[in-house]
C-alpha atoms as a PDB file:
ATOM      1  CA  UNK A   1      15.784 158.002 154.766  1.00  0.00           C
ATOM      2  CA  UNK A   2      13.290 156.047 157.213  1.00  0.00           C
ATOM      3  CA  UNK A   3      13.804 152.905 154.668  1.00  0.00           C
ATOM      4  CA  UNK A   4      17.797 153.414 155.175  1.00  0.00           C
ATOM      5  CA  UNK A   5      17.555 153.405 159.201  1.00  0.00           C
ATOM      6  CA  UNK A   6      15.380 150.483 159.630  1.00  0.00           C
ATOM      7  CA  UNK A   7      17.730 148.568 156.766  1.00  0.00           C
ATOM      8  CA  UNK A   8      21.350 149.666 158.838  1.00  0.00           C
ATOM      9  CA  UNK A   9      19.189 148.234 162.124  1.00  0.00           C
ATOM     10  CA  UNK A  10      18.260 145.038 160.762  1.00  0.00           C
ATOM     11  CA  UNK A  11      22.225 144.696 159.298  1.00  0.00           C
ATOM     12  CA  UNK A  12      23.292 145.509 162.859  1.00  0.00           C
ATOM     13  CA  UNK A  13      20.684 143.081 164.654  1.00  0.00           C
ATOM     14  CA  UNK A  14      21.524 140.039 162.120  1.00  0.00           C
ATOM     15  CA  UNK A  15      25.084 140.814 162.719  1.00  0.00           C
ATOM     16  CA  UNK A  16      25.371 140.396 166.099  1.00  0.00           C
ATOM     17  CA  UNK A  17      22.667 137.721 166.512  1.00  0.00           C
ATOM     18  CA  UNK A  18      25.151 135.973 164.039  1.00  0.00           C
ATOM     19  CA  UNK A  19      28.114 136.501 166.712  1.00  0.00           C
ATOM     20  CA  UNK A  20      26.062 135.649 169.892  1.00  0.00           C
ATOM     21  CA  UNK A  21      24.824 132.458 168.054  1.00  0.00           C
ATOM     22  CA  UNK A  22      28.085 131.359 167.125  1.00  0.00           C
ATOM     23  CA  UNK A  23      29.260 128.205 168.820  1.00  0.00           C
ATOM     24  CA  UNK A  24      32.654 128.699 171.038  1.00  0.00           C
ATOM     25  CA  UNK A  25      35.814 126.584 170.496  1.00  0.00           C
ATOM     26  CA  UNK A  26      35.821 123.637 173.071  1.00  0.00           C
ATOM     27  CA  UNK A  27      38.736 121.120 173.192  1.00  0.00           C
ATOM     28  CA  UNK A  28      38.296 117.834 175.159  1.00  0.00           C
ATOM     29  CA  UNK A  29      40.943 115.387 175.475  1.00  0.00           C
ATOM     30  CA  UNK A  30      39.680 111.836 176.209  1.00  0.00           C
ATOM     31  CA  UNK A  31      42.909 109.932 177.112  1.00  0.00           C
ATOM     32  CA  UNK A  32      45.057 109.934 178.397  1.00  0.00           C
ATOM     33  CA  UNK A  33      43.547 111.269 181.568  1.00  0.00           C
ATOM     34  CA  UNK A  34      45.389 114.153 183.223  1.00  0.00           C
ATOM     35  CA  UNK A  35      48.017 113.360 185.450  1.00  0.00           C
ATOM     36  CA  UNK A  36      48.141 109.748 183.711  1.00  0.00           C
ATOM     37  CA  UNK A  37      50.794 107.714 184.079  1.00  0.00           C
ATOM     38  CA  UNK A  38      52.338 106.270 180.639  1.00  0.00           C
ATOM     39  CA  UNK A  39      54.737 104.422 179.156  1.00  0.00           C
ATOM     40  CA  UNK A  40      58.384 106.099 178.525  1.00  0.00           C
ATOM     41  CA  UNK A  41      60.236 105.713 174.790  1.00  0.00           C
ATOM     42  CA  UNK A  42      57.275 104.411 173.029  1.00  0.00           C
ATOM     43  CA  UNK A  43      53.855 105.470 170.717  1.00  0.00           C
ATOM     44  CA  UNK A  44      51.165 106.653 173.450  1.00  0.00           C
ATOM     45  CA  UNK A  45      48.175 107.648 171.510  1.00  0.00           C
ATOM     46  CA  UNK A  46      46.120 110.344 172.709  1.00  0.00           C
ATOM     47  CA  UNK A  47      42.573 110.323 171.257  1.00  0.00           C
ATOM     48  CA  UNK A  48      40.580 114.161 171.112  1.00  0.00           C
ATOM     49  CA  UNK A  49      37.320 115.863 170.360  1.00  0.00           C
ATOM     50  CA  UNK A  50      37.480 119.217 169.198  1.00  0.00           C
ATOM     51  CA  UNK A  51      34.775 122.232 168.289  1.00  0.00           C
ATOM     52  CA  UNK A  52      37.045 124.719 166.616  1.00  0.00           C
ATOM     53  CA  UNK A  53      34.950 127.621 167.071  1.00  0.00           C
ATOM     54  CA  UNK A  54      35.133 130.511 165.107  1.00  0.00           C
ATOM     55  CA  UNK A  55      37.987 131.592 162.960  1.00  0.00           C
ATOM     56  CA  UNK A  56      39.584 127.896 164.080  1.00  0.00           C
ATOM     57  CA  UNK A  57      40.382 126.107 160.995  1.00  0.00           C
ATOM     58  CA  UNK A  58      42.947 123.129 162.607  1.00  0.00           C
ATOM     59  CA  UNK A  59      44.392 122.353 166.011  1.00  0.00           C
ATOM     60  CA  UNK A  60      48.391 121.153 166.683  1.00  0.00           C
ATOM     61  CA  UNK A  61      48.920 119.182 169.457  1.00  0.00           C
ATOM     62  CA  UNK A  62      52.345 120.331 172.010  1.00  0.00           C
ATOM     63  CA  UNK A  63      53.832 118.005 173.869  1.00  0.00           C
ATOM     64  CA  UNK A  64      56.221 120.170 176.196  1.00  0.00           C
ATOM     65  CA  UNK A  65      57.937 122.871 173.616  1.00  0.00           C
ATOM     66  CA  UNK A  66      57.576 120.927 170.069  1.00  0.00           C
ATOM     67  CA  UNK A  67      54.284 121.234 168.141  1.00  0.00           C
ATOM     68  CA  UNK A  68      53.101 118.464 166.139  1.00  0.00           C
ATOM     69  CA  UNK A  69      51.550 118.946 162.927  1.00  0.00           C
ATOM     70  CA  UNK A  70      48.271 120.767 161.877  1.00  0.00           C
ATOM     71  CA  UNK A  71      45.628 118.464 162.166  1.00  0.00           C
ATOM     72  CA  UNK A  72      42.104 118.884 160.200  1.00  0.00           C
ATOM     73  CA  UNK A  73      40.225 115.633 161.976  1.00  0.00           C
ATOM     74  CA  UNK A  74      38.425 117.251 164.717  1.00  0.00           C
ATOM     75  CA  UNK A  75      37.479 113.906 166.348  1.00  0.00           C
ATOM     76  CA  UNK A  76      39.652 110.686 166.556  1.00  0.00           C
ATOM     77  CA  UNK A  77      42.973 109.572 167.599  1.00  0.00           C
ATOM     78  CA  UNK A  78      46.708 110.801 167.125  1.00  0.00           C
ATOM     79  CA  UNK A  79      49.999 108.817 168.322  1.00  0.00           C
ATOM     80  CA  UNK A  80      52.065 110.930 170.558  1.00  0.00           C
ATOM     81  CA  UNK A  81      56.096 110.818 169.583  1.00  0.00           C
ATOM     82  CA  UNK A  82      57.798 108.572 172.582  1.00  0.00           C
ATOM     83  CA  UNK A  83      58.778 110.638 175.469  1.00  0.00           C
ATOM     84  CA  UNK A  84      61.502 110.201 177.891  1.00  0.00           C
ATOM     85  CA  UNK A  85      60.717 108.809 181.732  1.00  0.00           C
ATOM     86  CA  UNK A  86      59.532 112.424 183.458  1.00  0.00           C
ATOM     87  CA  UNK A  87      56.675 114.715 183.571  1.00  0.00           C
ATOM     88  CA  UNK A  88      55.504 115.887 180.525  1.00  0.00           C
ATOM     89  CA  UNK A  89      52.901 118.380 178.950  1.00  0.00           C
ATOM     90  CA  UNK A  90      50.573 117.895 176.351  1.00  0.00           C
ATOM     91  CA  UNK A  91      48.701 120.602 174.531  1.00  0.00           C
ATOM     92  CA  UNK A  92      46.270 120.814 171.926  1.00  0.00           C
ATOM     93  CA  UNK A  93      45.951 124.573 170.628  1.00  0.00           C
ATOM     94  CA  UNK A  94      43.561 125.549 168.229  1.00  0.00           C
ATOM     95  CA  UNK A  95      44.526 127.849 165.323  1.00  0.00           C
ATOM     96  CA  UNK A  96      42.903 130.000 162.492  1.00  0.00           C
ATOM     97  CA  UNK A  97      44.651 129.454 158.897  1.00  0.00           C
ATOM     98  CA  UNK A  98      48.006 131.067 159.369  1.00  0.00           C
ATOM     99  CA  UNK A  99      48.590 129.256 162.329  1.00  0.00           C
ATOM    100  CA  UNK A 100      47.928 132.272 164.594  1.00  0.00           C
ATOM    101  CA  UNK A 101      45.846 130.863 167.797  1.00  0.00           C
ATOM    102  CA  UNK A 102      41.934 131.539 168.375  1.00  0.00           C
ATOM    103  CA  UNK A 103      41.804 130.751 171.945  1.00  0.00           C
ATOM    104  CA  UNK A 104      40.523 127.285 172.304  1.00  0.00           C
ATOM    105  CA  UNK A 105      42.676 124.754 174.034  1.00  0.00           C
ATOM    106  CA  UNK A 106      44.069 122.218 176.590  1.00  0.00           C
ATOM    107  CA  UNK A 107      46.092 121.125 178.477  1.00  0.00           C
ATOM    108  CA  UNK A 108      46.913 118.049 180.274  1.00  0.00           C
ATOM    109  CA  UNK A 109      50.072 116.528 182.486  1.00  0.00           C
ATOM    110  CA  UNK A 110      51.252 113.143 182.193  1.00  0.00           C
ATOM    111  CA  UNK A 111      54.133 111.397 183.717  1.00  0.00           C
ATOM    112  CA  UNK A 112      56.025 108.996 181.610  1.00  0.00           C
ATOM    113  CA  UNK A 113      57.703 105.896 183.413  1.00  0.00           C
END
């Protein structure tokens, strides 16, 4: 019985060291800066560095309401579709494997001229 406790205590200790040890999702965009200006009806390209965190397996990037698609790169570049002259918001979202999101993300505005 004494063998039983000490092995459900060490289960529960490695457990949670495992969760407290666990590196959080961080998302960083690079450029363009928030509240950038950019240019209207054309590729911008918006370059990224993201730690998924746990249970993130790919990030989409928003711009206003329309996602992008799932991206696996968690560091690099992506070309932004052209947007119209106006304010604009860009969002990367980080997302477990059915799409569902983990928490991570960010947000940035950008004004398109």
């Amino acid at each position: 019985m004494k063998f039983k406790t000490i092995l459900l205590a060490s289960s529960l200790l490695l457990m949670s060291s495992i969760n407290v040890w666990a590196e959080p999702g961080v998302v960083t965009i690079l450029s363009p800066a928030d509240h950038a200006v950019i240019p209207a009806n054309q590729t911008n390209t918006l370059t990224y560095d993201v730690t998924p965190g746990p249970g993130g397996d790919h990030f989409h990037v928003w711009v206003d309401s329309d996602r992008g698609p799932a991206i696996h790169k968690f560091r690099g570049a992506y070309d932004l579709p052209p947007m119209s002259p106006g304010k604009h918001t860009i969002t990367l979202k980080v997302v477990d494997s059915g799409h569902v999101p983990t928490g991570p993300e960010k947000s940035i505005e950008v004004t398109a001229k």
